[in-house]
Protein backbone atom coordinates (compact mmCIF):
# COMPACT_ATOMS: atom_id res chain seq x y z
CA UNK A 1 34.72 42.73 121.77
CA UNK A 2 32.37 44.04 124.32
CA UNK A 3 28.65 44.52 123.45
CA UNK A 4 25.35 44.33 125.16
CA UNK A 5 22.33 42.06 124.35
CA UNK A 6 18.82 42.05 125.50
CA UNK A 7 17.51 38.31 125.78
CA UNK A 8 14.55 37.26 127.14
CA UNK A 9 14.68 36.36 130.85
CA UNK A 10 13.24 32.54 130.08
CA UNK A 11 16.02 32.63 127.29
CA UNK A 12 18.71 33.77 128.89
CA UNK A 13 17.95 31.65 132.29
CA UNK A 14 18.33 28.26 130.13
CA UNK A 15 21.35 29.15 128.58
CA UNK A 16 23.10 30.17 131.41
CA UNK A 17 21.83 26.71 133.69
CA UNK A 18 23.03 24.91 129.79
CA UNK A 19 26.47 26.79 129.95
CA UNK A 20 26.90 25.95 133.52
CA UNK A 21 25.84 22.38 132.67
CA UNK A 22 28.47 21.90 129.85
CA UNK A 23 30.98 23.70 132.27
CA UNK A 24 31.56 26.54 129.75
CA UNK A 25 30.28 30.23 130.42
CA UNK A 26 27.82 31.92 129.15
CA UNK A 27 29.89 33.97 126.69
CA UNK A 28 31.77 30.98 125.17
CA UNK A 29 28.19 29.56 124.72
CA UNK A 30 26.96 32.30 123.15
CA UNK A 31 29.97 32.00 120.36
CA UNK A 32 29.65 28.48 119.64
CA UNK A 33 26.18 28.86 119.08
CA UNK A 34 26.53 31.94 116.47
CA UNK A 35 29.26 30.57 115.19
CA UNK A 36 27.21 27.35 114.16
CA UNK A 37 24.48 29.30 112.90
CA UNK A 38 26.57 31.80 111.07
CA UNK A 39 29.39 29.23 109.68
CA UNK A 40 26.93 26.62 109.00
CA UNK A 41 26.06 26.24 104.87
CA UNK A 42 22.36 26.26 103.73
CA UNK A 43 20.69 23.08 103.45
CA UNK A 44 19.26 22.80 99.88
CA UNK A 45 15.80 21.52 99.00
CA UNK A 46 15.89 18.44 97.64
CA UNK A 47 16.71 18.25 93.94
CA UNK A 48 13.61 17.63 91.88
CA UNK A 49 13.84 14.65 89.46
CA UNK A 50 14.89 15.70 85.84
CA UNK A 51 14.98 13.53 82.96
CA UNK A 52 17.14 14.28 80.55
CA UNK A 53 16.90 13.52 76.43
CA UNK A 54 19.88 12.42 74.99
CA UNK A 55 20.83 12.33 71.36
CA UNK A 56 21.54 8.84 71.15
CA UNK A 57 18.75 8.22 73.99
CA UNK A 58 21.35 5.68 76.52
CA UNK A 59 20.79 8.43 79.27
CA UNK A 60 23.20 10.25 81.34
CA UNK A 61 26.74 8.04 82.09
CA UNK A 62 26.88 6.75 85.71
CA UNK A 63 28.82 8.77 87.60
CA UNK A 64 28.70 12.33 86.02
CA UNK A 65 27.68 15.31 88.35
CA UNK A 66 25.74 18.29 86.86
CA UNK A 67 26.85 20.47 89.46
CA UNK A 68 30.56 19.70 88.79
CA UNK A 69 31.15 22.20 86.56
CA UNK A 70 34.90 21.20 85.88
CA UNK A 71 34.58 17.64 86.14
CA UNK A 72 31.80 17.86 83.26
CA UNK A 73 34.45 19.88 80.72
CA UNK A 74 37.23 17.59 81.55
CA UNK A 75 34.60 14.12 80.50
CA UNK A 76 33.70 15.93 77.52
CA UNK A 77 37.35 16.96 76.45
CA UNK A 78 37.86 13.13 76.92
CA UNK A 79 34.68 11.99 75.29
């Protein structure tokens, strides 16, 4: 598709000497570096540390992921 983009001339002068440099135009540039930013998943904070009572208070089996919804129904179904 054809559209039109106004970039800063600063902006768009490095990317077109970077293109030229990596021997790709300025267009195919342009996609690879939306298509990281668009494709690319969101980086999660850092999980804050949660302890965790159990009943008979031997803590959490090694292992087991919270965030593993399916995994988590198939230990208990064992358990």
């Amino acid at each position: 598709m054809r559209t039109t983009i106004q970039l800063d001339d600063n902006l768009h002068e490095m990317a077109r000497r970077y293109a030229q440099a990596s021997g790709k135009t300025l267009t195919a540039l342009l996609e690879e570096v939306l298509r990281e930013k668009l494709l690319a998943r969101p980086k999660r904070p850092p999980a804050e540390q949660v302890k965790l009572k159990t009943v008979n208070g031997r803590g959490m089996l090694r292992g087991v992921d919270l965030d593993d919804n399916a995994a988590l129904l198939d230990l208990m179904e064992t358990r």
